[in-house]
Protein backbone atom coordinates (compact mmCIF):
# COMPACT_ATOMS: atom_id res chain seq x y z
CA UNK A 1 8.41 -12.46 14.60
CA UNK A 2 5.56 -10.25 13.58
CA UNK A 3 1.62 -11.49 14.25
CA UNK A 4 1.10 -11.25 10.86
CA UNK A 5 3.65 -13.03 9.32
CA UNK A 6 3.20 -15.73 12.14
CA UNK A 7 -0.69 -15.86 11.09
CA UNK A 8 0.47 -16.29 7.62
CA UNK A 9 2.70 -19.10 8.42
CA UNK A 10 0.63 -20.73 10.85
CA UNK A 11 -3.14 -20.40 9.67
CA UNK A 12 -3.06 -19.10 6.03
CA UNK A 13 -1.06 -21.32 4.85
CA UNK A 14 -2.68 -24.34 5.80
CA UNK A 15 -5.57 -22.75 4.99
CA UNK A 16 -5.16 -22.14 1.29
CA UNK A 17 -2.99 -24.88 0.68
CA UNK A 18 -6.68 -26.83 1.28
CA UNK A 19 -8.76 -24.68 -0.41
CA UNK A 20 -6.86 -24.08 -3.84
CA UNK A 21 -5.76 -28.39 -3.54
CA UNK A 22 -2.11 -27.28 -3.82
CA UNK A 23 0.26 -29.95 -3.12
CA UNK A 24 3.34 -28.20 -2.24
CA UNK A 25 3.53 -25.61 0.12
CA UNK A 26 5.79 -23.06 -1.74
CA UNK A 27 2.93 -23.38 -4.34
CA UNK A 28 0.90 -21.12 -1.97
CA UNK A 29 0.42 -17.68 -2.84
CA UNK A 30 2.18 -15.32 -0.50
CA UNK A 31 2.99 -11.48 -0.23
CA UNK A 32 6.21 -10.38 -2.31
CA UNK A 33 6.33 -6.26 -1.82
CA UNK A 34 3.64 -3.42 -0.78
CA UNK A 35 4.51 -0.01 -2.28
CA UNK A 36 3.42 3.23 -0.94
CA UNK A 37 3.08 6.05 -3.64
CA UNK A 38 2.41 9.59 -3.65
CA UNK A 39 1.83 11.90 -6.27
CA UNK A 40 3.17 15.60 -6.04
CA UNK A 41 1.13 17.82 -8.64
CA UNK A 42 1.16 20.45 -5.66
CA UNK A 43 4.81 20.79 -5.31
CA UNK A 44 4.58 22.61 -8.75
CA UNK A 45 3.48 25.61 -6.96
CA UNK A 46 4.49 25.04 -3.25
CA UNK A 47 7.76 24.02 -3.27
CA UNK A 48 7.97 23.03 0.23
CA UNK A 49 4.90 20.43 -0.54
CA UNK A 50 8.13 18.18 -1.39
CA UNK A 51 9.38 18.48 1.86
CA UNK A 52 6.12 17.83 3.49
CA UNK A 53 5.21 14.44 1.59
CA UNK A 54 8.49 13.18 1.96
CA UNK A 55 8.12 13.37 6.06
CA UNK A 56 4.86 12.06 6.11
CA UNK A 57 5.89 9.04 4.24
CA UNK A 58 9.23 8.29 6.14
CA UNK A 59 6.57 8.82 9.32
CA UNK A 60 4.01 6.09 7.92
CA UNK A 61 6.70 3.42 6.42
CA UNK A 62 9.94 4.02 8.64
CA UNK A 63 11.62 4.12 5.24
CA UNK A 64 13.19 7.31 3.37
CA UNK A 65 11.04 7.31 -0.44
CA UNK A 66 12.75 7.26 -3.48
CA UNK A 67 12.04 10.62 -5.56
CA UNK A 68 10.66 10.14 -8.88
CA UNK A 69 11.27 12.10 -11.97
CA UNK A 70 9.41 12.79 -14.93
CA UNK A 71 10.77 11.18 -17.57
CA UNK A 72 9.55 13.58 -20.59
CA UNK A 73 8.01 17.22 -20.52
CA UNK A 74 4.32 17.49 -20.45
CA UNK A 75 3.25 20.92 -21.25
CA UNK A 76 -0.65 20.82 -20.73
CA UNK A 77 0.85 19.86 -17.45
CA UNK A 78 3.33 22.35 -17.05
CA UNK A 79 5.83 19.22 -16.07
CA UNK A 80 9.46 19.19 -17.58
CA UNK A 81 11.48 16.83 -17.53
CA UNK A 82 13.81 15.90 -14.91
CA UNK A 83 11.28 17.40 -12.57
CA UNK A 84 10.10 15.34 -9.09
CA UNK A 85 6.57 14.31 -9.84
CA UNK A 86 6.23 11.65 -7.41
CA UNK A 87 7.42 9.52 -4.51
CA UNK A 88 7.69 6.01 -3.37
CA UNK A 89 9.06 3.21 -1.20
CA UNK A 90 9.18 -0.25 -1.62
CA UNK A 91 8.27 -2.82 1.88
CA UNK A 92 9.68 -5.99 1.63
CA UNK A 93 10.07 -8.61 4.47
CA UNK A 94 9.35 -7.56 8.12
CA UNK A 95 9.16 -4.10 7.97
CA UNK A 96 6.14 -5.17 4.75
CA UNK A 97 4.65 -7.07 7.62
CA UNK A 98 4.27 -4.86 10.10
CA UNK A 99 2.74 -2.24 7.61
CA UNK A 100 -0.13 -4.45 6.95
CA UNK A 101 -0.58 -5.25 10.47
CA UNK A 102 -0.84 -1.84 11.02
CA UNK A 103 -2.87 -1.13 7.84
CA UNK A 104 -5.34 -3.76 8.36
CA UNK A 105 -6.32 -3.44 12.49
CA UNK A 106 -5.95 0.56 12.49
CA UNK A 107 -5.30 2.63 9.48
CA UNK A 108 -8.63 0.79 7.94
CA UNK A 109 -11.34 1.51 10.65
CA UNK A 110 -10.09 4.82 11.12
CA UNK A 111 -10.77 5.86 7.12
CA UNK A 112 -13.78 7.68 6.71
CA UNK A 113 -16.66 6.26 5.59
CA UNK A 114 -14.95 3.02 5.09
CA UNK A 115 -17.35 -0.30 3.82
CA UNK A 116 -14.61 -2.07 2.73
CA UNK A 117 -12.35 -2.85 0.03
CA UNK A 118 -13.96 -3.64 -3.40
CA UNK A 119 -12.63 -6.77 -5.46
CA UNK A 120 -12.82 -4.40 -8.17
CA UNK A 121 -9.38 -3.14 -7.29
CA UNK A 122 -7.48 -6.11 -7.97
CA UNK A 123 -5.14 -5.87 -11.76
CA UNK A 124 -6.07 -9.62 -13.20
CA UNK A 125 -2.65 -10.67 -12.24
CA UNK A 126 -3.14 -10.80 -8.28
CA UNK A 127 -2.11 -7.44 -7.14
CA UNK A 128 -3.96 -4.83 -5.44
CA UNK A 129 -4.07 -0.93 -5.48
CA UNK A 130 -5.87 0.75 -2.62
CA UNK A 131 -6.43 4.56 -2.45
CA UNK A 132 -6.18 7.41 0.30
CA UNK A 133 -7.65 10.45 -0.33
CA UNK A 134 -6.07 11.69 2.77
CA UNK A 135 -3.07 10.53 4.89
CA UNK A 136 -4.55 11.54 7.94
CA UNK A 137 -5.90 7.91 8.54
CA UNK A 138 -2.73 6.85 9.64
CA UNK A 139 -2.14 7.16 13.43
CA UNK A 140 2.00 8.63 13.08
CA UNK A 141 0.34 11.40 11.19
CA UNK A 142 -1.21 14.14 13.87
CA UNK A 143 -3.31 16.09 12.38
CA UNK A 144 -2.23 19.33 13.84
CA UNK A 145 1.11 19.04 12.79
CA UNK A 146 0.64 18.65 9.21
CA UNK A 147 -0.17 21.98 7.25
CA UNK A 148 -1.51 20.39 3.92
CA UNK A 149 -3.18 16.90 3.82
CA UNK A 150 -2.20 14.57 0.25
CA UNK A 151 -3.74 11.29 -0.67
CA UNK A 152 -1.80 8.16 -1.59
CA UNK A 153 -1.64 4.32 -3.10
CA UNK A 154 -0.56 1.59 -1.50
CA UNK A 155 0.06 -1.50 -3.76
CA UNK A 156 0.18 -5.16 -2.36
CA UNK A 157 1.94 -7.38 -4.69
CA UNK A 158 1.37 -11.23 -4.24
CA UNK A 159 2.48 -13.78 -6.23
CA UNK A 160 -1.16 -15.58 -7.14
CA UNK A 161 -1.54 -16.47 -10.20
CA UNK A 162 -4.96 -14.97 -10.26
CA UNK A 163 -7.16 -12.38 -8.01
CA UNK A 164 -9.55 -15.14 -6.77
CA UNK A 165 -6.18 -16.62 -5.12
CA UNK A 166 -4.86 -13.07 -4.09
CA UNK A 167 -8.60 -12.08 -2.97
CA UNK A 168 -8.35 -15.79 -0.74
CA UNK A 169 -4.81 -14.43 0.72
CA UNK A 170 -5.78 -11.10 1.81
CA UNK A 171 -9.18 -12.26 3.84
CA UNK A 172 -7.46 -14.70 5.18
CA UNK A 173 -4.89 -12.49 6.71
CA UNK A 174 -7.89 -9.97 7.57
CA UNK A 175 -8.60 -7.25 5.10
CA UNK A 176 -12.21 -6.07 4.86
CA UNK A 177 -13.19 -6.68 1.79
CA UNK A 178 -17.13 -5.61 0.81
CA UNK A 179 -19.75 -7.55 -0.24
């Protein structure tokens, strides 16, 4: 079993379960999915960019993304439809887990500049989006191998009801939120 999800089991919920007065235990807000997105406005001009992205994310996640097409032509964007425009893959379970583990005690202290995650971030409905400006941060990515450095989101679905009970979750489990 994974640290994290044994943490979660073992401390958060009993944790949370006292501090929001729930009575039932499946009434406890938990993790349901983390998505990692990237978007490819570069591979308009370098088509190899495509190829690049998609290696650095099956690197990070251990999962092959999903392409994304555009679903209508945009021409101040020179986008047409049918065209990839973006990528993504979808953590559920164990392998969601250990990507938070990871995310949390490594990726985080190694961003640049880092002071912590702002509440700010959260949607009103419990979820949170947190930005990369570069990929680098992550420790499967060396920078010498990679030729061209992209930024990327990473969502963290939960199923609060509200971002004061998603905020409780996440610094429970350890994220560095600031002040």
């Amino acid at each position: 079993m994974n640290r994290l999800l044994k943490k979660f089991r073992e401390k958060v919920v009993p944790a949370l379960k006292e501090e929001f007065d729930h009575k039932n235990v499946m009434a406890v807000p938990r993790l349901s999915k983390v998505v990692v997105n990237v978007g490819l406005g570069h591979s308009l001009k370098d088509p190899k960019f495509l190829d690049i992205a998609e290696s650095t994310i099956l690197k990070i996640t251990g999962q092959k993304p999903v392409r994304k097409k555009a679903k209508k032509s945009i021409s101040a964007f020179k986008i047409r439809q049918g065209m990839i425009v973006g990528m993504m893959v979808t953590l559920r379970g164990e392998k969601m887990y250990s990507f938070l583990d990871k995310l949390i005690n490594i990726t985080l202290p190694r961003v640049r500049d880092f002071r912590g995650i702002s509440a700010k971030q959260f949607d009103g409905r419990g979820n949170i989006t947190i930005g990369f400006k570069e990929n680098i941060a992550f420790p499967e990515v060396s920078p010498d191998e990679i030729e061209r450095t992209h930024g990327m989101e990473i969502t963290i679905g939960t199923t609060a009801g509200s971002d004061a009970e998603a905020e409780a979750l996440l610094k429970h489990l350890g994220f560095p939120f600031s002040k």
